[in-house]
Protein backbone atom coordinates (compact mmCIF):
# COMPACT_ATOMS: atom_id res chain seq x y z
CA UNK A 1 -137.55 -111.11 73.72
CA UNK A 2 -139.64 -111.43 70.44
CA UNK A 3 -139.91 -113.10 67.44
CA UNK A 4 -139.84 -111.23 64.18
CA UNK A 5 -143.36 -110.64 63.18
CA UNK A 6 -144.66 -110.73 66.70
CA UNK A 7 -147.20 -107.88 65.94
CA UNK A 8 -148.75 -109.72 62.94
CA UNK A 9 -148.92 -112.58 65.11
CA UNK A 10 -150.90 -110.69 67.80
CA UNK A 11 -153.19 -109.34 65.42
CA UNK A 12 -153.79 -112.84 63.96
CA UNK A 13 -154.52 -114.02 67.67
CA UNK A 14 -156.92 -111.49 68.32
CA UNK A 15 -158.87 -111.88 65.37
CA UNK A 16 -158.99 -115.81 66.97
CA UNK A 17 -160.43 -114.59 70.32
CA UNK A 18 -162.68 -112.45 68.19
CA UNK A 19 -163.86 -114.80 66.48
CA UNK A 20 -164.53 -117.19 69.44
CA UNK A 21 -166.22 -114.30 71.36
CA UNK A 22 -168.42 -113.94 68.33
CA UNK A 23 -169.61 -117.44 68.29
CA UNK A 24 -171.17 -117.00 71.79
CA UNK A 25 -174.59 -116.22 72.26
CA UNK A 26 -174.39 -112.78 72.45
CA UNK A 27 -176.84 -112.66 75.63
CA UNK A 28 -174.31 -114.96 77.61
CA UNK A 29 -171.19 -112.49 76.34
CA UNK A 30 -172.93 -109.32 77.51
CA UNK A 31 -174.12 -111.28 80.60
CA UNK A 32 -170.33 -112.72 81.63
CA UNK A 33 -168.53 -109.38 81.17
CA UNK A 34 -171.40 -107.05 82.43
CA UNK A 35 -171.79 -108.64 85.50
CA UNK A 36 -169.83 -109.66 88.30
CA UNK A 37 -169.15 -113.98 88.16
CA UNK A 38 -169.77 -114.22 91.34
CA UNK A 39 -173.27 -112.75 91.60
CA UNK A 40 -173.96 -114.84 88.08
CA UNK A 41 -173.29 -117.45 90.68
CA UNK A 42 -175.39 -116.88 93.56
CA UNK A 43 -178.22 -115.11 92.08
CA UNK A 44 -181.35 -117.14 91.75
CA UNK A 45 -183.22 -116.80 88.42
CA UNK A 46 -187.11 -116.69 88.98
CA UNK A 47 -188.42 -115.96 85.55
CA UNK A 48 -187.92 -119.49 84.09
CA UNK A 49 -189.02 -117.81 80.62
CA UNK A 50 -185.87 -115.74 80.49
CA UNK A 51 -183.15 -118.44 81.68
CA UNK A 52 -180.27 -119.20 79.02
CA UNK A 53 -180.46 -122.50 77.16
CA UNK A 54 -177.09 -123.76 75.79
CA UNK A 55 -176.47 -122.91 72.22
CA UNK A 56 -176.67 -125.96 70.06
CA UNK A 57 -172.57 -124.94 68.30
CA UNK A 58 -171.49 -128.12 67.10
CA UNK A 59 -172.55 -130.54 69.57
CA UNK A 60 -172.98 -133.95 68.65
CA UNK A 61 -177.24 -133.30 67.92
CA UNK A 62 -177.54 -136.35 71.08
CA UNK A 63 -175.25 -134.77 73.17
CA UNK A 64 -176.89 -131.93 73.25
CA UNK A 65 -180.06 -132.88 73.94
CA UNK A 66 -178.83 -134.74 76.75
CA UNK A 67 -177.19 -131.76 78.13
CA UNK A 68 -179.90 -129.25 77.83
CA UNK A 69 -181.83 -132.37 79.59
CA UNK A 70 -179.69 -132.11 82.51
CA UNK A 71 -179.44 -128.79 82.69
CA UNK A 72 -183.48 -128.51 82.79
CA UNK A 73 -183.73 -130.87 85.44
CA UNK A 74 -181.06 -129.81 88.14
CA UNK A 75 -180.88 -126.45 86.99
CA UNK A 76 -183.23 -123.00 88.43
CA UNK A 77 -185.74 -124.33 85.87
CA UNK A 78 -186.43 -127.17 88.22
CA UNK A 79 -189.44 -126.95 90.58
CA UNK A 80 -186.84 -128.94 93.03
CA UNK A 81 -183.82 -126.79 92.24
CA UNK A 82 -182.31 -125.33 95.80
CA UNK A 83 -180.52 -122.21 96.37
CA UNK A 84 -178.75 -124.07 99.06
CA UNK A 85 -177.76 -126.81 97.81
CA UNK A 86 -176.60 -125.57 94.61
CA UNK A 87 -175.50 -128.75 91.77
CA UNK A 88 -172.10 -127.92 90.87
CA UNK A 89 -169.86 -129.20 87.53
CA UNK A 90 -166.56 -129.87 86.77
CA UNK A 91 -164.46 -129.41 83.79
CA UNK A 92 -160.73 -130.60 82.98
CA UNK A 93 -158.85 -127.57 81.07
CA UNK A 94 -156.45 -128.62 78.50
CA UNK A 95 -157.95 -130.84 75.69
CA UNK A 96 -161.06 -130.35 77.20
CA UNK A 97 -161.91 -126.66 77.51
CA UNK A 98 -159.19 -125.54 75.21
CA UNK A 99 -157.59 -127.15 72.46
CA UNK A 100 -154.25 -128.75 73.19
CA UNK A 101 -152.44 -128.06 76.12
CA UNK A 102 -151.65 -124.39 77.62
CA UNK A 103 -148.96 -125.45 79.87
CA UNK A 104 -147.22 -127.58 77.11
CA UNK A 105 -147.36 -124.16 74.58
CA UNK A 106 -146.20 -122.39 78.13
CA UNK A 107 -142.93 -124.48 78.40
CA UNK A 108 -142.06 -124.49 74.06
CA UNK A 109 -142.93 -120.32 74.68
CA UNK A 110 -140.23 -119.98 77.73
CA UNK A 111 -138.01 -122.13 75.74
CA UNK A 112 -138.43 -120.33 72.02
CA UNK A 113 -137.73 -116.60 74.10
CA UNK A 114 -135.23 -118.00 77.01
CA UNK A 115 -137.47 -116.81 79.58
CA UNK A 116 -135.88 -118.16 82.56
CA UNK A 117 -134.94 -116.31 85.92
CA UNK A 118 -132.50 -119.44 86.31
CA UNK A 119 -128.68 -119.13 86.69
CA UNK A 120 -126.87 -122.28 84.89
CA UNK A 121 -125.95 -124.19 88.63
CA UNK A 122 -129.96 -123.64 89.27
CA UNK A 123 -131.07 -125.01 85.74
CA UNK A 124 -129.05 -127.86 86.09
CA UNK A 125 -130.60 -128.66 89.45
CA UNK A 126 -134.30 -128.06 88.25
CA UNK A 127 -134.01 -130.02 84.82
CA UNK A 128 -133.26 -133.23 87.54
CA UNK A 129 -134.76 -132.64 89.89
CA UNK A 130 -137.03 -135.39 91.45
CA UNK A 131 -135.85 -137.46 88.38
CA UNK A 132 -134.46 -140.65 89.35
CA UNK A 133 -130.85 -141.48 87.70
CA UNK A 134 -130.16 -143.68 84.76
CA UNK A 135 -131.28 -144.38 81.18
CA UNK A 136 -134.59 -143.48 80.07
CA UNK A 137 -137.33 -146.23 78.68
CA UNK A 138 -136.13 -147.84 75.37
CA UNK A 139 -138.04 -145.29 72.71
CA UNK A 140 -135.72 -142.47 74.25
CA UNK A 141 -132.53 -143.16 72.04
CA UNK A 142 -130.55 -140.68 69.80
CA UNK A 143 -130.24 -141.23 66.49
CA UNK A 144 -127.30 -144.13 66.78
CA UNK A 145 -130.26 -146.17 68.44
CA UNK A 146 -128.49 -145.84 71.81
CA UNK A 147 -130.44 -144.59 74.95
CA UNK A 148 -130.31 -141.64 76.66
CA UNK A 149 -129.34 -141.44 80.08
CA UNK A 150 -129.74 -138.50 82.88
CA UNK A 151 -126.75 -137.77 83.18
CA UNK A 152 -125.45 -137.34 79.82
CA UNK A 153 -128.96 -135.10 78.10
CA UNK A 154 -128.03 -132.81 81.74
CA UNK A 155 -124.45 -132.50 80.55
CA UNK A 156 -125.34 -131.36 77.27
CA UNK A 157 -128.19 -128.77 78.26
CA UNK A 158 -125.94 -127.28 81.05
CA UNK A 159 -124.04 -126.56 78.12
CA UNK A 160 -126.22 -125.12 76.08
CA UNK A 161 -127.60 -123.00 78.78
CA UNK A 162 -124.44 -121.67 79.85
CA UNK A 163 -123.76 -120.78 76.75
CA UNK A 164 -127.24 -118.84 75.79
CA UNK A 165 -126.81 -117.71 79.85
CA UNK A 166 -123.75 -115.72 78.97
CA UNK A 167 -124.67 -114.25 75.39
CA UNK A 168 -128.24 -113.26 75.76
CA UNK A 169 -129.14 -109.73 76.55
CA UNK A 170 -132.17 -110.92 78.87
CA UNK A 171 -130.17 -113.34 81.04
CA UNK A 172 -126.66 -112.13 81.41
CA UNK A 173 -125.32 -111.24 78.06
CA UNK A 174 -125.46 -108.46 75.28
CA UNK A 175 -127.16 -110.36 72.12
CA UNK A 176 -130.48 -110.37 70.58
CA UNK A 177 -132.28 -113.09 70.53
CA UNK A 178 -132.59 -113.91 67.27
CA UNK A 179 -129.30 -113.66 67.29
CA UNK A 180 -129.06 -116.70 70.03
CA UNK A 181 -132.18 -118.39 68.18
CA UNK A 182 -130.02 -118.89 65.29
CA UNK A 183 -126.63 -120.48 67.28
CA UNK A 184 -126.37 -124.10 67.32
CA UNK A 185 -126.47 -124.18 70.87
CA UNK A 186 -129.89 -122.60 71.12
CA UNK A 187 -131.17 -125.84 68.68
CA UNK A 188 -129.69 -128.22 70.91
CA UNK A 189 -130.89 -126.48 74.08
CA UNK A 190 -134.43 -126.23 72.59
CA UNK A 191 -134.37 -130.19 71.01
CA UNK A 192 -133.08 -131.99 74.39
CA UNK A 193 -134.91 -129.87 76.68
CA UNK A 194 -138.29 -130.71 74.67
CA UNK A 195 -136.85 -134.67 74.30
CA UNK A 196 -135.71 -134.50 77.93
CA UNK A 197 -139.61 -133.67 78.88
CA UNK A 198 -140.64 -136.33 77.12
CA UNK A 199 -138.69 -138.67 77.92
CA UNK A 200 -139.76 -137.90 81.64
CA UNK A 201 -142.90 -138.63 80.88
CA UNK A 202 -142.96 -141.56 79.02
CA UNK A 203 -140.42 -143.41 81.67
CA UNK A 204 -142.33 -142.57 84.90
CA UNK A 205 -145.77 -141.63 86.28
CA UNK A 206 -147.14 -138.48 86.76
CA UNK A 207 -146.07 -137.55 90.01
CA UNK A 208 -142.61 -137.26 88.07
CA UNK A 209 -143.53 -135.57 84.99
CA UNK A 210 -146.16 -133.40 85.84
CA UNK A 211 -144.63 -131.39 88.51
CA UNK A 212 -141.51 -131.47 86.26
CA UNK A 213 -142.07 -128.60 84.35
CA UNK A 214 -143.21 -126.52 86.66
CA UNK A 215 -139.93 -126.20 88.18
CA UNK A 216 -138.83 -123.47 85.48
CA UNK A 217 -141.30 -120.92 87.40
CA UNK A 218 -138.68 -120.97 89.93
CA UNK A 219 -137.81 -117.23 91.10
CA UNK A 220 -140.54 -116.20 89.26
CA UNK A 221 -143.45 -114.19 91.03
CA UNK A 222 -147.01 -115.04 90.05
CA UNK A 223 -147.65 -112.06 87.96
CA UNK A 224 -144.65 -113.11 85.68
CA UNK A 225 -146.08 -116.59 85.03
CA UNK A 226 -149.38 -114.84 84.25
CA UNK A 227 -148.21 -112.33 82.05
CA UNK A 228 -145.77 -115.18 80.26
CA UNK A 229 -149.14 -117.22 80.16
CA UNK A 230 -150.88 -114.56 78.53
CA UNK A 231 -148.26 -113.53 76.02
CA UNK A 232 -147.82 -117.51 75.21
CA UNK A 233 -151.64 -117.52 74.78
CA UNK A 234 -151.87 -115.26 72.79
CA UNK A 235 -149.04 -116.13 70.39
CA UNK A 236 -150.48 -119.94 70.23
CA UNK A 237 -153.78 -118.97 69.34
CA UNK A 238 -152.38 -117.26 65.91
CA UNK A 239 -150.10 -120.10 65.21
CA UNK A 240 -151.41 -122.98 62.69
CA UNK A 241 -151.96 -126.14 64.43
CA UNK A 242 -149.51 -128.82 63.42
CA UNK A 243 -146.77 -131.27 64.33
CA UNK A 244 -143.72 -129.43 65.02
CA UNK A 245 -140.03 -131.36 64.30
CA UNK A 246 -136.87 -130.87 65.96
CA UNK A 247 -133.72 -131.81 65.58
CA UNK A 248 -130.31 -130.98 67.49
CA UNK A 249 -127.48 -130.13 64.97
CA UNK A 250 -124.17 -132.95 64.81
CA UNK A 251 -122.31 -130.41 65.70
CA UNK A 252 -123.71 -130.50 69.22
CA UNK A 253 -123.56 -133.99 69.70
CA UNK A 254 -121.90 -134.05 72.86
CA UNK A 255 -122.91 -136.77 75.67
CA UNK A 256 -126.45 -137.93 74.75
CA UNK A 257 -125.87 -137.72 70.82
CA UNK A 258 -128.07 -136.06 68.35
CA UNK A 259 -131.84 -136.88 69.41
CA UNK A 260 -135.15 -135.93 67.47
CA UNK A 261 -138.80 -134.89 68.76
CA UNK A 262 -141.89 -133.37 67.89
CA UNK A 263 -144.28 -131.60 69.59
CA UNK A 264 -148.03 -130.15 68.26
CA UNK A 265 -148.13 -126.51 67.90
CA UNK A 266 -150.67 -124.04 68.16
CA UNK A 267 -153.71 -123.70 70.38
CA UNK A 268 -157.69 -122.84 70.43
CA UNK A 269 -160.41 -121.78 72.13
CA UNK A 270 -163.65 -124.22 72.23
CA UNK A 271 -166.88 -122.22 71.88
CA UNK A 272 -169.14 -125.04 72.97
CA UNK A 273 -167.23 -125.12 76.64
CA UNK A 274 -167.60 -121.68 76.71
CA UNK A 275 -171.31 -121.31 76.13
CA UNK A 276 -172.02 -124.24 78.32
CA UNK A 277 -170.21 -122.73 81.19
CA UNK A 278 -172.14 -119.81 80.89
CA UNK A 279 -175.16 -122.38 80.57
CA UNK A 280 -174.60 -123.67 83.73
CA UNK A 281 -174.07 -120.75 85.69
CA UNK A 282 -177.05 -119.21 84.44
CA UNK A 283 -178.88 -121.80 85.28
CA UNK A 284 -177.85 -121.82 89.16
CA UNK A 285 -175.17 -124.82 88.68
CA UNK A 286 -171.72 -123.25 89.76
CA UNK A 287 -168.59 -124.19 88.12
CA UNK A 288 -165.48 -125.27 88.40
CA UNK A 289 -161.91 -126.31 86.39
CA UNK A 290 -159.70 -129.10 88.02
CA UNK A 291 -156.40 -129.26 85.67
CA UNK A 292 -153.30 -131.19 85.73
CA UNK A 293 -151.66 -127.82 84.84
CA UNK A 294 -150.73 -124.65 87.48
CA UNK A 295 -153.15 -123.18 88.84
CA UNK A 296 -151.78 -119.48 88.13
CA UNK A 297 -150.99 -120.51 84.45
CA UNK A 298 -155.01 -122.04 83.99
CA UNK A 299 -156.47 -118.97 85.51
CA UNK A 300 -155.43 -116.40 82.96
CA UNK A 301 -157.36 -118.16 79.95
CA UNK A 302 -160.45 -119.37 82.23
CA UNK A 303 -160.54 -115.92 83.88
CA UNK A 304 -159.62 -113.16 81.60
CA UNK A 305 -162.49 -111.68 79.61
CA UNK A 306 -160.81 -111.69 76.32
CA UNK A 307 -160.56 -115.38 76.22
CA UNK A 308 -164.44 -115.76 76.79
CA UNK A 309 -164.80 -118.25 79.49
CA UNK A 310 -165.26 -115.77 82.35
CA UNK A 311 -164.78 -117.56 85.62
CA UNK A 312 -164.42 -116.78 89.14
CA UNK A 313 -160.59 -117.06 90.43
CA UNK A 314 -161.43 -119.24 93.23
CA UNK A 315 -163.34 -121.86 91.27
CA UNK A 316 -160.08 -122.65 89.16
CA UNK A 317 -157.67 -125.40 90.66
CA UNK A 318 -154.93 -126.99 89.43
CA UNK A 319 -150.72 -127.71 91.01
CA UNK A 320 -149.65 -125.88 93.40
CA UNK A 321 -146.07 -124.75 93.82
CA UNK A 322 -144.24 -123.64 97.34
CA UNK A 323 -143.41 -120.11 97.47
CA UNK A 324 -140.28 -118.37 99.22
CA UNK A 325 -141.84 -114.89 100.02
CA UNK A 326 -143.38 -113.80 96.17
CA UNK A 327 -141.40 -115.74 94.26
CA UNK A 328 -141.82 -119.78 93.46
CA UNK A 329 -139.59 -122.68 94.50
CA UNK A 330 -139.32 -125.76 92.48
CA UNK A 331 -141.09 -127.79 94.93
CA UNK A 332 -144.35 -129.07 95.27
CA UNK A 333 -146.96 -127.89 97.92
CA UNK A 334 -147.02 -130.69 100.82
CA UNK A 335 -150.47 -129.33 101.87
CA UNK A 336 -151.90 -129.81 98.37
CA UNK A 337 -152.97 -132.86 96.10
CA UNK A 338 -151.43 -133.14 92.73
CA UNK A 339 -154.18 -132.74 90.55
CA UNK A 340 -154.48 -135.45 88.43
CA UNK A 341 -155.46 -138.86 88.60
CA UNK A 342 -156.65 -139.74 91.64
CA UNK A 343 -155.64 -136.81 93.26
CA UNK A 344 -158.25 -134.61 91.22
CA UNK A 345 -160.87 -136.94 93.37
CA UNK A 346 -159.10 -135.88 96.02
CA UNK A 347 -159.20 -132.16 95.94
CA UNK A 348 -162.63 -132.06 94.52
CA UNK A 349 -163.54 -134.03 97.50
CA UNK A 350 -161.25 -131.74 99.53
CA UNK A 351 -162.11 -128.78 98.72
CA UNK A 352 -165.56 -128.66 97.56
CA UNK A 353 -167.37 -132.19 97.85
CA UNK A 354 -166.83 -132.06 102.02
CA UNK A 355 -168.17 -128.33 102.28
CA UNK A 356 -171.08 -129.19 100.33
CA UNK A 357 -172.13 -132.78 101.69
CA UNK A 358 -172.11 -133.78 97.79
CA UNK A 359 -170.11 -134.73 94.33
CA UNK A 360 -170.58 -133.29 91.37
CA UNK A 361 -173.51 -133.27 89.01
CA UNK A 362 -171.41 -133.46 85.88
CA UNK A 363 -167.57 -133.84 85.05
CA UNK A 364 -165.60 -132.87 81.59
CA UNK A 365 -161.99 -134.40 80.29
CA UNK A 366 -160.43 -136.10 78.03
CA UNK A 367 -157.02 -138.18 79.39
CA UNK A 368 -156.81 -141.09 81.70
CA UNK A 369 -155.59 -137.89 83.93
CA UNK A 370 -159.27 -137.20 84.17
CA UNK A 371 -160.39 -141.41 84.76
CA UNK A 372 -160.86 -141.34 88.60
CA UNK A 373 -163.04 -138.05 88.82
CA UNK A 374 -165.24 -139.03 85.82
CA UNK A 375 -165.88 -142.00 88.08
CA UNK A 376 -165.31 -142.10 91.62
CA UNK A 377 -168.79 -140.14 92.65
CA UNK A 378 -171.09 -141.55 92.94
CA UNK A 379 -173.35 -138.75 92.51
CA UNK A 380 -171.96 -137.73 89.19
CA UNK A 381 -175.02 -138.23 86.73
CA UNK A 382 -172.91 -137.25 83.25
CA UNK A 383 -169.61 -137.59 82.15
CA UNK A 384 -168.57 -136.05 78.80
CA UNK A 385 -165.49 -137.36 77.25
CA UNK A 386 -163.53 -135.35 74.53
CA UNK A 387 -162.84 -138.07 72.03
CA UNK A 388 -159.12 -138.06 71.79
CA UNK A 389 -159.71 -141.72 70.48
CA UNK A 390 -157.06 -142.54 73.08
CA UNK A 391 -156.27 -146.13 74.58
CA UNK A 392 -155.55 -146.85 78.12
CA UNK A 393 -158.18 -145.40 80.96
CA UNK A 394 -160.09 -143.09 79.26
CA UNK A 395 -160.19 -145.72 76.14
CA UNK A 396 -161.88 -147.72 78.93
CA UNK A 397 -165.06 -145.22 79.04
CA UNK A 398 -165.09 -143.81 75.88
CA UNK A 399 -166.06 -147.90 75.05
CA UNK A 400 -168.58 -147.29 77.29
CA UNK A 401 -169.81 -144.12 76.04
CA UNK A 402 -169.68 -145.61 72.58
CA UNK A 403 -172.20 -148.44 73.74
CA UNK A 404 -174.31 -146.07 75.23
CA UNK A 405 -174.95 -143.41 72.12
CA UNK A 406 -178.66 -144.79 71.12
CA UNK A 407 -179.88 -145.07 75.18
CA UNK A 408 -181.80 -142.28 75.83
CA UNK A 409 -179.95 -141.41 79.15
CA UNK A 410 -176.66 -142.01 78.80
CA UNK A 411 -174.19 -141.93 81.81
CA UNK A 412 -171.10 -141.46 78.94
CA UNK A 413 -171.35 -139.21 76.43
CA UNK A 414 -168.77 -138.84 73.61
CA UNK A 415 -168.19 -135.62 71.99
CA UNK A 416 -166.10 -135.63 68.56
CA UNK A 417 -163.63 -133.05 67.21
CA UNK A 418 -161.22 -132.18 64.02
CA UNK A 419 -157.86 -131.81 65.33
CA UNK A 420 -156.73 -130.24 62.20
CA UNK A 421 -159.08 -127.25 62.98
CA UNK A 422 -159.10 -127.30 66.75
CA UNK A 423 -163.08 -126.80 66.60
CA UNK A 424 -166.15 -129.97 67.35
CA UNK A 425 -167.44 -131.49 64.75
CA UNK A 426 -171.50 -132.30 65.27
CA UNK A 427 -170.86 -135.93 65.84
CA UNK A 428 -169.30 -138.42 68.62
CA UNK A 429 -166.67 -139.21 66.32
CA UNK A 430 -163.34 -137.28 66.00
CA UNK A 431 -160.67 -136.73 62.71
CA UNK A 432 -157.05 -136.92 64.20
CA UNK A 433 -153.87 -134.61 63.66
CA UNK A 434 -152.98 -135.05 59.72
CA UNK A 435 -156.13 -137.38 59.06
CA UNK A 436 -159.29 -136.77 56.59
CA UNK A 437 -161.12 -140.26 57.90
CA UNK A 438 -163.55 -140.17 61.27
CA UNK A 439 -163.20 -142.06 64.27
CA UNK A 440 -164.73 -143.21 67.23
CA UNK A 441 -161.93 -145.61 69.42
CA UNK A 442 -159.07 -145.97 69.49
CA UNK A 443 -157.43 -148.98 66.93
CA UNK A 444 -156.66 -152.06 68.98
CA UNK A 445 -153.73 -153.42 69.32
């Protein structure tokens, strides 16, 4: 279950985490992986001389200043600071922490190496389940302009699957899989299971879409998501970031027709979250990651020492999938909010607001996933936006944050980046995906 080169591509990934690891101060390195994170947690500093100040990276020159700001004045540094009431921050994960989206490179990962503990009668059940019935919104259309329904992209991938199901040495056949990769009905599969995801999402909300693809975890313990998470990690850290076409071949037309999508590939690590993480803790602030993503599948790049972010286990939440003894159903936790939207008020509130008598000090995203949490406390003193230069909710406060950039205390703070790189650029503004020009909003319509 590899691609050809695989080893190259490890050894280009590493030299990516190397490279991030290097860009960290190398006192807040030594003192993440030397110590345990919970102790950096609850130890209280008392020589203000030696306490870390965040690394200036490639922060917008404002931004950081009004970061460092907050930091001195809620953080041990503080002649008010209290052990026992402890400020606490939270941070988004994909977009925001990382570069592009880990459970996204996840799902293209499974697909690219079929690695699915699903027989064909239980794929066809997960790839509709919760999904209601019928045609998809009117951008979902094959290439004939006609749109796709349900029913007819399900036909076509049980197809597929049962056909990569039956050859493939790591489901139930005897061939390679770059001997599968390079069928016809492995292009197809790939194509309308990537089209079929999107079309899920851009026909209904997120309670739909997000769970969605979580569903392919199903039989799957959690140490086999987290070592498919790592592997995927580590392969989409060495791959160039770029916009990724596919197309399913004619001769695979079948129900839905022959459909096109593209997806962005690659992923990075963001040195500035990194540092500032460490920042915080250091400081006395504890902190914590609220993604729209799985839990599990967030966990292995915010807690594994390699990837340089270093957290505590416990302070990582995300989705939340039932379990039938070790292994995962595709089904949604009843007990649990679905992290995003409102629901990330809800389990910060939940699970850490009510215990503590108080919201957070400071909240990171960048999606209108991340809207209600950047503004539903009232206690929350700073909001930092990724500039995605995105419309909709978040293009709501990122307006805001935009008005705001000559106050001297901000509330909204934009922080730009070049998507063609994956790393910030020292400014609020931000250079898309295949652009050269900076900017701040997104163009009206």
């Amino acid at each position: 279950m590899v691609y050809k080169g695989k080893q190259m591509k490890k050894i280009i990934a590493g030299a990516v985490v190397g490279t991030f690891l290097l860009s960290i101060p190398v006192s807040s390195v030594l003192a993440a992986n030397m110590q345990s994170p919970i102790l950096v947690d609850s130890k209280v500093h008392t020589d203000a001389a030696a306490v870390q100040i965040l690394d200036p990276g490639k922060w917008a020159p404002k931004n950081y200043t009004v970061v460092q700001n907050l930091i001195d004045k809620y953080g041990i540094k503080s002649p008010a600071y209290n052990s026992d009431r402890k400020p606490y921050v939270i941070f988004d994960w994909d977009n925001t922490s990382i570069m592009n989206d880990t459970e996204e490179a996840l799902f293209i990962y499974m697909m690219d190496h079929l690695a699915f503990k699903l027989t064909p009668e239980e794929f066809t059940k997960v790839i509709k389940n919760n999904v209601p019935e019928g045609a998809f919104s009117g951008e979902y259309t094959n290439v004939k302009g006609e749109r796709i329904t349900l029913a007819a992209i399900s036909k076509d991938l049980r197809r597929d699957y049962e056909y990569l199901y039956s050859h493939y040495k790591g489901l139930n056949g005897t061939q390679s899989l770059e001997t599968v990769q390079a069928s016809d009905q492995f292009k197809d599969f790939k194509t309308k299971l990537y089209f079929l995801y999107e079309a899920i999402n851009g026909t209904y909300d997120t309670s739909v879409g997000y769970p969605w693809v979580l569903y392919f975890f199903a039989n799957m313990t959690t140490e086999e998501v987290q070592q498919l998470t790592e592997a995927s990690n580590d392969y989409n850290l060495g791959q160039a970031l770029a916009e990724i076409k596919l197309a399913s071949p004619e001769s695979m037309a079948g129900e839905a027709g022959t459909v096109s999508v593209s997806y962005t590939g690659g992923l990075r690590l963001t040195p500035e979250i990194a540092n500032l993480m460490h920042t915080f803790r250091k400081n006395g602030i504890d902190v914590y990651v609220v993604s729209a993503s799985m839990k599990e599948v967030v966990e292995v790049f915010a807690t594994n020492p390699k990837y340089g972010y270093n957290l505590p286990k416990e302070n990582v939440i995300g989705i939340r999938l039932q379990k039938n003894g070790d292994t995962y159903l595709p089904a949604l936790r009843t007990d649990w909010p679905l992290t995003v939207n409102h629901g990330k008020t809800e389990v910060i509130q939940k699970e850490i607001a009510d215990k503590r008598g108080y919201g957070p000090l400071f909240v990171a995203g960048d999606s209108n996933g991340d809207y209600e949490m950047m503004t539903e406390f009232p206690d929350t003193e700073l909001i930092l936006i990724i500039n995605r230069a995105k419309g909709g909710k978040i293009g709501k406060v990122s307006a805001i944050a935009a008005s705001e950039m000559e106050k001297a205390n901000p509330r909204f703070i934009l922080q730009g980046h070049d998507e063609n790189t994956g790393q910030w650029i020292p400014t609020e503004y931000t250079i898309k995906l295949g652009a050269t020009e900076k900017v701040l909003l997104a163009a009206q319509k």
